[in-house]
N, C-alpha and C. Protein backbone atom coordinates (compact mmCIF):
# COMPACT_ATOMS: atom_id res chain seq x y z
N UNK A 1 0.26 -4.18 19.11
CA UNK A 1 1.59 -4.57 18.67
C UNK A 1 1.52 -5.73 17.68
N UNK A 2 0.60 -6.29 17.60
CA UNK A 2 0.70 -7.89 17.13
C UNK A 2 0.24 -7.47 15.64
N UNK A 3 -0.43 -6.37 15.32
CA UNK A 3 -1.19 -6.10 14.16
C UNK A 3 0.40 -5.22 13.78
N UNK A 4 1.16 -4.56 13.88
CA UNK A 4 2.54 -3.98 13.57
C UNK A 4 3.40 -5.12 13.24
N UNK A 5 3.42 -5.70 13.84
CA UNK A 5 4.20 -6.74 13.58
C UNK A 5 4.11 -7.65 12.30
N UNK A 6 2.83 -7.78 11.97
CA UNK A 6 2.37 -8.77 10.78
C UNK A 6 2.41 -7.60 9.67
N UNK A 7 2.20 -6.28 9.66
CA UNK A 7 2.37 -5.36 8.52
C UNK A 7 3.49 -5.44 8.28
N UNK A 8 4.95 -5.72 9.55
CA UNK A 8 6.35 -5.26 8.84
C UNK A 8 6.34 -6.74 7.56
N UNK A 9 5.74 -7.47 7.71
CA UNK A 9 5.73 -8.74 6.93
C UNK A 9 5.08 -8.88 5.95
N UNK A 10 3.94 -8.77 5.74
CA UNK A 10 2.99 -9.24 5.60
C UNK A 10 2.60 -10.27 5.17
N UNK A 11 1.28 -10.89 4.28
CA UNK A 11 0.83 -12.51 4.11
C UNK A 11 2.40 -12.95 3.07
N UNK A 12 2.94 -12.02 2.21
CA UNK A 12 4.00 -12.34 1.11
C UNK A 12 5.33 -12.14 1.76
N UNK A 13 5.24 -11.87 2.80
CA UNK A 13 6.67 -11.43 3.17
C UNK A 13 6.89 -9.98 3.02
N UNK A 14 6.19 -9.17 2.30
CA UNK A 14 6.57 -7.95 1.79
C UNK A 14 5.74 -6.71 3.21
N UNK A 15 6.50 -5.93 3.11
CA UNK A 15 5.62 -4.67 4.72
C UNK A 15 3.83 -4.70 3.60
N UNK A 16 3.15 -4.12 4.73
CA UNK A 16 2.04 -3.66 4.19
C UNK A 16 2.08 -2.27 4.38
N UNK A 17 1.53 -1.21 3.06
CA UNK A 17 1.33 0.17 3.88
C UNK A 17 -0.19 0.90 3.90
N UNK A 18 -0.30 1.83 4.39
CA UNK A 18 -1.24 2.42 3.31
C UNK A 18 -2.42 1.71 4.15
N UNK A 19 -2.59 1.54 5.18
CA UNK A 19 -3.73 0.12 5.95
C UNK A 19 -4.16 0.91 7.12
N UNK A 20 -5.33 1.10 7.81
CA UNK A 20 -5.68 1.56 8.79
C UNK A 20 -6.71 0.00 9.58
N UNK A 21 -6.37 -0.50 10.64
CA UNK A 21 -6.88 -1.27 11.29
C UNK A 21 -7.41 -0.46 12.92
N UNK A 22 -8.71 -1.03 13.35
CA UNK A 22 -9.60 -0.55 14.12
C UNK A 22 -10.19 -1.62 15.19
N UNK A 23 -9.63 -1.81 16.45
CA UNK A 23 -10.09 -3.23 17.32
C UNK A 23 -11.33 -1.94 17.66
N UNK A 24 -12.61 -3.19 17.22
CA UNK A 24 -13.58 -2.95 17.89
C UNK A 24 -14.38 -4.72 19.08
N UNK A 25 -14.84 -4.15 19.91
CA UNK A 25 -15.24 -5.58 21.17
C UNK A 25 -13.71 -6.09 21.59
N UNK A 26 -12.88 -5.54 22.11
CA UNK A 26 -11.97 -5.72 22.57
C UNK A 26 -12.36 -5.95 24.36
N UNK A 27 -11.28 -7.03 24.79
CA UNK A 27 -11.77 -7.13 26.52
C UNK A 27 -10.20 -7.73 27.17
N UNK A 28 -10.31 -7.28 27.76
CA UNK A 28 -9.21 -7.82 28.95
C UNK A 28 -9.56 -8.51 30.19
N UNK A 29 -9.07 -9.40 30.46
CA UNK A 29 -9.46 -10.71 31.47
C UNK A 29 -7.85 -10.65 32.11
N UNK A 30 -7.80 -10.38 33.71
CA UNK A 30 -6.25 -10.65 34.40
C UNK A 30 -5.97 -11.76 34.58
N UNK A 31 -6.95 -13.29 34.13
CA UNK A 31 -6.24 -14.45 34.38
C UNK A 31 -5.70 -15.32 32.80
N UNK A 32 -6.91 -14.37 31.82
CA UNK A 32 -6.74 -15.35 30.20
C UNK A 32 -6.68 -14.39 29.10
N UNK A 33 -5.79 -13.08 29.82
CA UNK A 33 -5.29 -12.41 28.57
C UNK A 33 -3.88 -12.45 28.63
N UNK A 34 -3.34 -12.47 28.03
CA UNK A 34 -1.56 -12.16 27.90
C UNK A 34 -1.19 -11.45 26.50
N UNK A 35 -0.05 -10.51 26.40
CA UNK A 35 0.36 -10.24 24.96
C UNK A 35 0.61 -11.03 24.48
N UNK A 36 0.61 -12.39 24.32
CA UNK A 36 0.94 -13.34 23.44
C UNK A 36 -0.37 -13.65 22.58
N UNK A 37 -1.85 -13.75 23.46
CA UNK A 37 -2.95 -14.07 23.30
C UNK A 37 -2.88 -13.09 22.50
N UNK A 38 -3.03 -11.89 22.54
CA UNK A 38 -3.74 -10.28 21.73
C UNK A 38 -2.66 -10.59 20.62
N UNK A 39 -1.45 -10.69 20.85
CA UNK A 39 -0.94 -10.55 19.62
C UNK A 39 -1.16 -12.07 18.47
N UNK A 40 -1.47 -13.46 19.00
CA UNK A 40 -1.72 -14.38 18.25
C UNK A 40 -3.57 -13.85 17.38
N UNK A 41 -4.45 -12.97 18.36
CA UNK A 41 -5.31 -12.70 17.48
C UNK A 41 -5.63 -11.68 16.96
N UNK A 42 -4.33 -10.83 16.92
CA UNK A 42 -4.48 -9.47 16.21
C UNK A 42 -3.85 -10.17 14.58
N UNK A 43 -3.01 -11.32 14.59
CA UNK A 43 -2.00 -12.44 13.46
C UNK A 43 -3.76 -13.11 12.87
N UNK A 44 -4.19 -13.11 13.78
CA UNK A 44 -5.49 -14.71 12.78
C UNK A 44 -6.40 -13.44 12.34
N UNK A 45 -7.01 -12.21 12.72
CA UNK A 45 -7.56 -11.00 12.37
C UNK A 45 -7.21 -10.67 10.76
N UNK A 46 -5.57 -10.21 11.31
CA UNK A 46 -5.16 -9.16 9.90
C UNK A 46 -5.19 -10.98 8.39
N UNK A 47 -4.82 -11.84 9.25
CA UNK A 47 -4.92 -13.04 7.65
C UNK A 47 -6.43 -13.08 7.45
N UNK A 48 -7.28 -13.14 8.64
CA UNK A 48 -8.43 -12.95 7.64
C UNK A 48 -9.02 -12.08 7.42
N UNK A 49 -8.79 -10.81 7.54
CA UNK A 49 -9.11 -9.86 7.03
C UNK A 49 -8.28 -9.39 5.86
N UNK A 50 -7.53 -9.12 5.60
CA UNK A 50 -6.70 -8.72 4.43
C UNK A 50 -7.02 -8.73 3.05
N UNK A 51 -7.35 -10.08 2.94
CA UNK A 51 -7.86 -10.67 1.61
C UNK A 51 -9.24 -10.14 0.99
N UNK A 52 -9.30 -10.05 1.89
CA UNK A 52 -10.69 -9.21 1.74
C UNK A 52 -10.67 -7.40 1.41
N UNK A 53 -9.91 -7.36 1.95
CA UNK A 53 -9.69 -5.51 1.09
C UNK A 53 -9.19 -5.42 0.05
N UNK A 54 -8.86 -6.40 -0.90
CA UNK A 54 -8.48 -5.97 -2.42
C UNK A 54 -7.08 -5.71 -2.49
N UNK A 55 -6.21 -6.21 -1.91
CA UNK A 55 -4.69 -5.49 -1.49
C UNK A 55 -4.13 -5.80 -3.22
N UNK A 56 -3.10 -4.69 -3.22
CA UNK A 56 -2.00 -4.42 -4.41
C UNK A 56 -0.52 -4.79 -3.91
N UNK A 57 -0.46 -5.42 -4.99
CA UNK A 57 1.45 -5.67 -4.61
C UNK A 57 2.33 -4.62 -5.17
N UNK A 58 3.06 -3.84 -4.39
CA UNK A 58 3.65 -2.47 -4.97
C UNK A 58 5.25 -3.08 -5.37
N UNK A 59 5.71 -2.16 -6.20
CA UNK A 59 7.31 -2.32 -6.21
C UNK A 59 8.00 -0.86 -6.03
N UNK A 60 8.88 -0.80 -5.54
CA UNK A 60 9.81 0.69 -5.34
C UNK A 60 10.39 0.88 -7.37
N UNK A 61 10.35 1.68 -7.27
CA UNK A 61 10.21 2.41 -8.84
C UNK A 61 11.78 3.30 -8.47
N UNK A 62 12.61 3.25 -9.31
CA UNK A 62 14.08 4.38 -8.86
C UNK A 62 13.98 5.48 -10.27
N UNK A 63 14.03 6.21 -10.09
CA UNK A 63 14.59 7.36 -11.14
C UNK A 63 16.22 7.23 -11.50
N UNK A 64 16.19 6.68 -12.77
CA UNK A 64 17.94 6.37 -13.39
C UNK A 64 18.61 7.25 -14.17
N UNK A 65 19.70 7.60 -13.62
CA UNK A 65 20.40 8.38 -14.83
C UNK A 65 21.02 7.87 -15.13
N UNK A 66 21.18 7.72 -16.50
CA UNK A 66 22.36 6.89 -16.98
C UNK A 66 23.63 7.61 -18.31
N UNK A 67 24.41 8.18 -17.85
CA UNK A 67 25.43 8.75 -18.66
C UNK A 67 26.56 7.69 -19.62
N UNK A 68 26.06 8.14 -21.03
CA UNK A 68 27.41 6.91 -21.73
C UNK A 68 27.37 7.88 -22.99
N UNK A 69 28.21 7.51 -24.09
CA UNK A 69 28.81 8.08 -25.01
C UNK A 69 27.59 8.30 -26.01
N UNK A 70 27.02 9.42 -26.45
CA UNK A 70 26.35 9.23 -27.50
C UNK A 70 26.12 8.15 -28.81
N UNK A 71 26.92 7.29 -28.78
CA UNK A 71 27.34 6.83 -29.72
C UNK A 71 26.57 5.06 -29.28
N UNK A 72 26.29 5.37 -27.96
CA UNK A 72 25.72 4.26 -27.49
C UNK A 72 24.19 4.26 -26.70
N UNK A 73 23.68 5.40 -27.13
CA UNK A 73 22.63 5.94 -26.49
C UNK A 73 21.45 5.04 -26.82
N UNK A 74 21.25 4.33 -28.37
CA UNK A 74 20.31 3.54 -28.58
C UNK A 74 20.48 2.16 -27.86
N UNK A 75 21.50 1.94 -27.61
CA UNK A 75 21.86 0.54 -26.80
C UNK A 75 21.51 0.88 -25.35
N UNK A 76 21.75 1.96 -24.52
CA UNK A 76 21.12 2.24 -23.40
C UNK A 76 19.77 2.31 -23.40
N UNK A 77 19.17 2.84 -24.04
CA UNK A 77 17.63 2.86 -24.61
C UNK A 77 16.91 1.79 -24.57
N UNK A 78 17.57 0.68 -25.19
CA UNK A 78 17.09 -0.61 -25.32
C UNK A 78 17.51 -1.20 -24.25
N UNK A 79 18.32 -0.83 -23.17
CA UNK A 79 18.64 -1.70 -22.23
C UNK A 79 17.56 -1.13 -21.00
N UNK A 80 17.50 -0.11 -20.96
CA UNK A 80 16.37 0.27 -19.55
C UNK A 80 15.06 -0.53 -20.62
N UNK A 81 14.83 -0.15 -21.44
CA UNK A 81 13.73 -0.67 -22.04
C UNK A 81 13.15 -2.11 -21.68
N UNK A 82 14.04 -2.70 -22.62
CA UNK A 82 14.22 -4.45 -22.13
C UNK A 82 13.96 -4.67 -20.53
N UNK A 83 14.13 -3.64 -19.57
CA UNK A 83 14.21 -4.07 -18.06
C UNK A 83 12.70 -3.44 -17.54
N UNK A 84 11.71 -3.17 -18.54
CA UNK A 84 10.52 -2.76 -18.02
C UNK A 84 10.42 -1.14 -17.88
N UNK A 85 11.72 -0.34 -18.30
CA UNK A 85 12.09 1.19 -17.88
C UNK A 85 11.30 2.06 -18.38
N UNK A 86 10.99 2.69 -18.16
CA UNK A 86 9.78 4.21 -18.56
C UNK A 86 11.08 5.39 -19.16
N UNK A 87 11.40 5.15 -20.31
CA UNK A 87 11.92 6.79 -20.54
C UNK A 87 11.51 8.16 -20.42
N UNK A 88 12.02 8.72 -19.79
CA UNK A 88 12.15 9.65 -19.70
C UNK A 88 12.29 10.95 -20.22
N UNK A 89 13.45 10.47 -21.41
CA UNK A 89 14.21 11.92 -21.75
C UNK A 89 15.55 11.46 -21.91
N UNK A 90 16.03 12.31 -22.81
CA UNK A 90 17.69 12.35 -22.70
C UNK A 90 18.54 13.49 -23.33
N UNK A 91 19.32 14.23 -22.84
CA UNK A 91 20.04 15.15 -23.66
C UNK A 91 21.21 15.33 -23.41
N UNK A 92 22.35 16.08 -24.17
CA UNK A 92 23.48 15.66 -24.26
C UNK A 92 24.08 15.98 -23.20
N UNK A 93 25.42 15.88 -22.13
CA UNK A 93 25.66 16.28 -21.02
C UNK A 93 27.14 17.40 -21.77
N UNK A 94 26.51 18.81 -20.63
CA UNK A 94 26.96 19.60 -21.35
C UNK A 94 28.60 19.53 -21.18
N UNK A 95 29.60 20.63 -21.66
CA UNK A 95 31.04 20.19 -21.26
C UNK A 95 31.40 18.98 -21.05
N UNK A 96 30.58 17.87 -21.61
CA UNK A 96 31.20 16.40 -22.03
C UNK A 96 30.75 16.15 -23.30
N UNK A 97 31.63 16.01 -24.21
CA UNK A 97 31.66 16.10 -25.39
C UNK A 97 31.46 14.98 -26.16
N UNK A 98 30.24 14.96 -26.37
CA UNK A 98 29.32 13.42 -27.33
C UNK A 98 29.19 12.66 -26.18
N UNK A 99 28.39 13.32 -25.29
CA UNK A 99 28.09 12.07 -24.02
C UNK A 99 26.36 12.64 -23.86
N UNK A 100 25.11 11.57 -23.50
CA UNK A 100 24.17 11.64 -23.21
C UNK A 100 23.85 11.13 -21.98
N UNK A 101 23.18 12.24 -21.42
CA UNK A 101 22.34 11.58 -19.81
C UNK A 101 20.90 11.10 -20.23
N UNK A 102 20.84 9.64 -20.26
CA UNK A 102 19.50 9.11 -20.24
C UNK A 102 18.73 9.04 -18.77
N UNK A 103 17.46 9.38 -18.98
CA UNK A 103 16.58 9.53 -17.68
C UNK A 103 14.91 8.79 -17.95
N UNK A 104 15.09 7.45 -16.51
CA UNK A 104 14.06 6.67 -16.62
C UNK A 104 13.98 6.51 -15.60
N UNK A 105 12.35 5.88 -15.57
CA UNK A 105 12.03 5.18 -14.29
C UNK A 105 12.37 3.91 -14.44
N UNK A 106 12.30 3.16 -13.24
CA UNK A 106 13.30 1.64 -13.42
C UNK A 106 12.54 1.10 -12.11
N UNK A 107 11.74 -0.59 -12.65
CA UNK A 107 11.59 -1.18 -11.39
C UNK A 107 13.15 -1.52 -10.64
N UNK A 108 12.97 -1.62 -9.32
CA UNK A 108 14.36 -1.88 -8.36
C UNK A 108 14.70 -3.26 -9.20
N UNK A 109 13.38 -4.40 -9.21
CA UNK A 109 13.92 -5.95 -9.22
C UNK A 109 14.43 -5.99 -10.37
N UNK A 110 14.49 -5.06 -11.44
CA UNK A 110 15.31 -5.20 -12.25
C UNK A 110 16.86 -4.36 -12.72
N UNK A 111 16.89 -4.28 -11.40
CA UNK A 111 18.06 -3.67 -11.10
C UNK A 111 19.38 -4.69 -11.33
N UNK A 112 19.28 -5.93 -10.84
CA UNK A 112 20.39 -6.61 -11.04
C UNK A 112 20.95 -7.09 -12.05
N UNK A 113 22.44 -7.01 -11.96
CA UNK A 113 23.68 -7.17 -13.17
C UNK A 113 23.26 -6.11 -14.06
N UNK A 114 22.25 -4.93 -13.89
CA UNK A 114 22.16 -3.76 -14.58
C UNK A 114 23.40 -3.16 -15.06
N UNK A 115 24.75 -2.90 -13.83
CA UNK A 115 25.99 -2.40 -14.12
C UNK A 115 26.58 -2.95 -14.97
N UNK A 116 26.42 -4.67 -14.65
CA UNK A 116 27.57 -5.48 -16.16
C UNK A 116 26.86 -4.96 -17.53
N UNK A 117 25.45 -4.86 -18.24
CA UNK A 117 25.21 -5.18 -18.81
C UNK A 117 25.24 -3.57 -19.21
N UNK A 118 25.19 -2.51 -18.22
CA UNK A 118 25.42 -1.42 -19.18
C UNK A 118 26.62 -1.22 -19.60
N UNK A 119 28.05 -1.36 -19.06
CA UNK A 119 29.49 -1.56 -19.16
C UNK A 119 29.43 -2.60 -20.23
N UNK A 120 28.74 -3.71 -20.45
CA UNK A 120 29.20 -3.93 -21.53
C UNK A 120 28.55 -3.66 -22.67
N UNK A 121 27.32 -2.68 -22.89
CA UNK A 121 26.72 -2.02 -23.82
C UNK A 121 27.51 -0.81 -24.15
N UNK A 122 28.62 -0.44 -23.11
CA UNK A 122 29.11 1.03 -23.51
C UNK A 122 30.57 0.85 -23.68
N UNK A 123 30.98 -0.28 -23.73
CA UNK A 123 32.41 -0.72 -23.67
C UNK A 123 33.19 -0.11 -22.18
N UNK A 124 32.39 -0.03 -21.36
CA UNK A 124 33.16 -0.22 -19.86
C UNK A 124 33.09 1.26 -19.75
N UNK A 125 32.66 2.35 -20.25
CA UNK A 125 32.63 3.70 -19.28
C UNK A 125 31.17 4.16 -18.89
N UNK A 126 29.84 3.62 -19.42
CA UNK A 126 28.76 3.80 -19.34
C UNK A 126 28.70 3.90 -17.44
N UNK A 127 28.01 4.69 -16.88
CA UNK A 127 27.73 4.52 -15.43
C UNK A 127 26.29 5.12 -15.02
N UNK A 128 25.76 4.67 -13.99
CA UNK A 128 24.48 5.53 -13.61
C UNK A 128 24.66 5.75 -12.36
N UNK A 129 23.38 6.73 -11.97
CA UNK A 129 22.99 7.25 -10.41
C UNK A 129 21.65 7.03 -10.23
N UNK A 130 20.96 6.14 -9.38
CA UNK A 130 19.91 5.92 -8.67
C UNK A 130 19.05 6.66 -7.56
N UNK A 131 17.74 6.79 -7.71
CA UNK A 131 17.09 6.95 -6.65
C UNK A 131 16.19 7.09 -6.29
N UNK A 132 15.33 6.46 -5.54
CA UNK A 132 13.90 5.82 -5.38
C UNK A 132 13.08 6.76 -5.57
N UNK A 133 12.17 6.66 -6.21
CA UNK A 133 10.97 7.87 -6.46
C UNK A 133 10.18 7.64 -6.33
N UNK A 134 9.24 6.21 -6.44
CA UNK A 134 8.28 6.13 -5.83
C UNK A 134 7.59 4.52 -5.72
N UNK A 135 6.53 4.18 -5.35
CA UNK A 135 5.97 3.20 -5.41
C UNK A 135 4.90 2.92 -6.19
N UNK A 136 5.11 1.73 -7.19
CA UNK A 136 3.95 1.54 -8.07
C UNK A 136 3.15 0.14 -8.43
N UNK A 137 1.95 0.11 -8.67
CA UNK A 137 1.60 -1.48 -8.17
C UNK A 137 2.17 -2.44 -9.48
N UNK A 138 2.54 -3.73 -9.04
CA UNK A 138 3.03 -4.56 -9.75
C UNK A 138 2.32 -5.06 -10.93
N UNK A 139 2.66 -5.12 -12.64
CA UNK A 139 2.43 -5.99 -13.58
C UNK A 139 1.52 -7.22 -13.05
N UNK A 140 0.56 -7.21 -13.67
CA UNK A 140 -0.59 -8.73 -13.22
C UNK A 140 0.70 -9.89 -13.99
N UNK A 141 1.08 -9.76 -14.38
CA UNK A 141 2.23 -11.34 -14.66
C UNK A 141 3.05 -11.18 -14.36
N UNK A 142 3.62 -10.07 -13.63
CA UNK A 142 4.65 -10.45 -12.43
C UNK A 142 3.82 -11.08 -11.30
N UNK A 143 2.83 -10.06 -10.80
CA UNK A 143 2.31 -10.36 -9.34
C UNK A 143 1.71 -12.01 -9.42
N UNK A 144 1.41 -12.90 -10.64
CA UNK A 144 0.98 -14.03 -10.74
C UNK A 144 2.07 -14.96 -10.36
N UNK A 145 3.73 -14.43 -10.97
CA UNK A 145 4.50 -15.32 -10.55
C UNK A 145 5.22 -15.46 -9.12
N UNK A 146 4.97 -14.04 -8.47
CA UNK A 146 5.28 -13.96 -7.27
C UNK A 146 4.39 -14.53 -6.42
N UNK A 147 2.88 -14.49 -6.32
CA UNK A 147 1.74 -15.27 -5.65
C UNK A 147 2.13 -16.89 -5.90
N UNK A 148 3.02 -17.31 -7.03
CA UNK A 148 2.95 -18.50 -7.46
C UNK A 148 4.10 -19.19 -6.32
N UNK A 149 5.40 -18.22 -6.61
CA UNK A 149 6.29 -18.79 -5.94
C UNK A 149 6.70 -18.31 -4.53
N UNK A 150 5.64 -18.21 -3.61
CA UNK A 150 5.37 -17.50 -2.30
C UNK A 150 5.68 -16.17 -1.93
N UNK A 151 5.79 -15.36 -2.82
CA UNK A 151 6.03 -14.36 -2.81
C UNK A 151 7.70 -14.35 -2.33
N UNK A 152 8.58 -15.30 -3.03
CA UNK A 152 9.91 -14.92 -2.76
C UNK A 152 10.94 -14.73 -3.89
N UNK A 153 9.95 -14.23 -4.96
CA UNK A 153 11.24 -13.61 -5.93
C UNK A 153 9.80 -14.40 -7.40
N UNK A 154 10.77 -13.76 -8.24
CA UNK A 154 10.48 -14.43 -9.50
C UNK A 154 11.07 -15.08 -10.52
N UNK A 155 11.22 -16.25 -11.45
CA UNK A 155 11.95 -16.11 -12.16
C UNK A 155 12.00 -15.77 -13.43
N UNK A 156 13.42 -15.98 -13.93
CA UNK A 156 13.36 -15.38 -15.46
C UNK A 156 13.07 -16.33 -16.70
C-alpha cells in the first residue's frame, strides 16, 4: 500500500505510471512491524529508488477542434501554434458556409484563457471541443522550470 500511495503523488506531486516495483527480503516481526513501518519504508524505497530509473515528466496532450469563420483561420493557426499546438489539418465545415474546423494536438497546461483568446481572435463566435488523446513527455525547458519551481506549475 505504501508504494501506491507515493505513485498517486509522486517525488513532483504528479501520479507516476508506467512503474513496476518488486519487494524482494521482505520480513514480518508481530512485535516491530506495523503498516505504518512497511508503508514509511516502501516512501524511503520508491525516493531512493526512482531517481535512479531515468523517469520522464509526461503531460496529457488533448486533440482540439476548433471551428471559426474562414476568414479567421490564420489567426486560429497562430493561436494553437503560439500555445505549443501540433496541427493537424483543417477543412471547411460542410453546410456552414465559410467556416473551418481546425484540428490539433494541444498540451492541457496550455489550455488556459484559450476560450478568451480564441473569442477574441474570432470576434466572439470562434468555439472548440476537447479531448484527451494521449500522453507525451515534457519539453526539456519546460521540465527545467517545473523541477525548478517544485514541480508546481510554471511560469510565463
Amino acid at each position: 500500500m505504501g508504494v501506491r500511495e507515493f505513485l498517486t503523488h509522486g517525488p513532483l506531486g504528479f501520479p507516476v505510471v508506467d512503474v513496476a516495483v518488486t519487494l524482494t527480503n521482505g520480513s514480518y516481526h508481530n512485535v516491530d512491524s506495523s503498516e505504518q513501518s512497511f508503508k514509511q519504508a516502501a516512501r524511503l524505497a520508491m525516493q531512493t529508488g526512482l531517481p535512479q530509473c531515468q523517469p520522464t515528466l509526461l503531460e496529457p496532450i488533448l486533440r482540439v477542434q476548433v471551428s471559426t469563420p474562414s476568414e479567421f483561420t490564420a489567426k486560429v493557426l497562430q493561436l494553437l501554434s503560439g500555445r505549443r499546438g501540433q496541427i493537424l489539418g483543417y477543412e471547411a465545415i460542410h453546410d456552414w458556409n465559410s467556416w473551418d474546423c481546425v484540428i490539433a494536438y494541444l498540451p492541457q497546461a496550455e489550455m488556459q484563457n484559450f476560450i478568451v483568446e480564441l473569442r477574441s481572435q474570432t470576434l466572439g463566435v470562434g468555439s472548440f471541443h476537447w479531448e484527451l488523446d494521449h500522453l507525451q513527455e515534457v519539453p526539456e525547458k519546460i521540465c527545467a522550470l517545473l523541477l525548478a519551481n517544485g514541480g508546481n506549475g510554471r511560469s510565463k
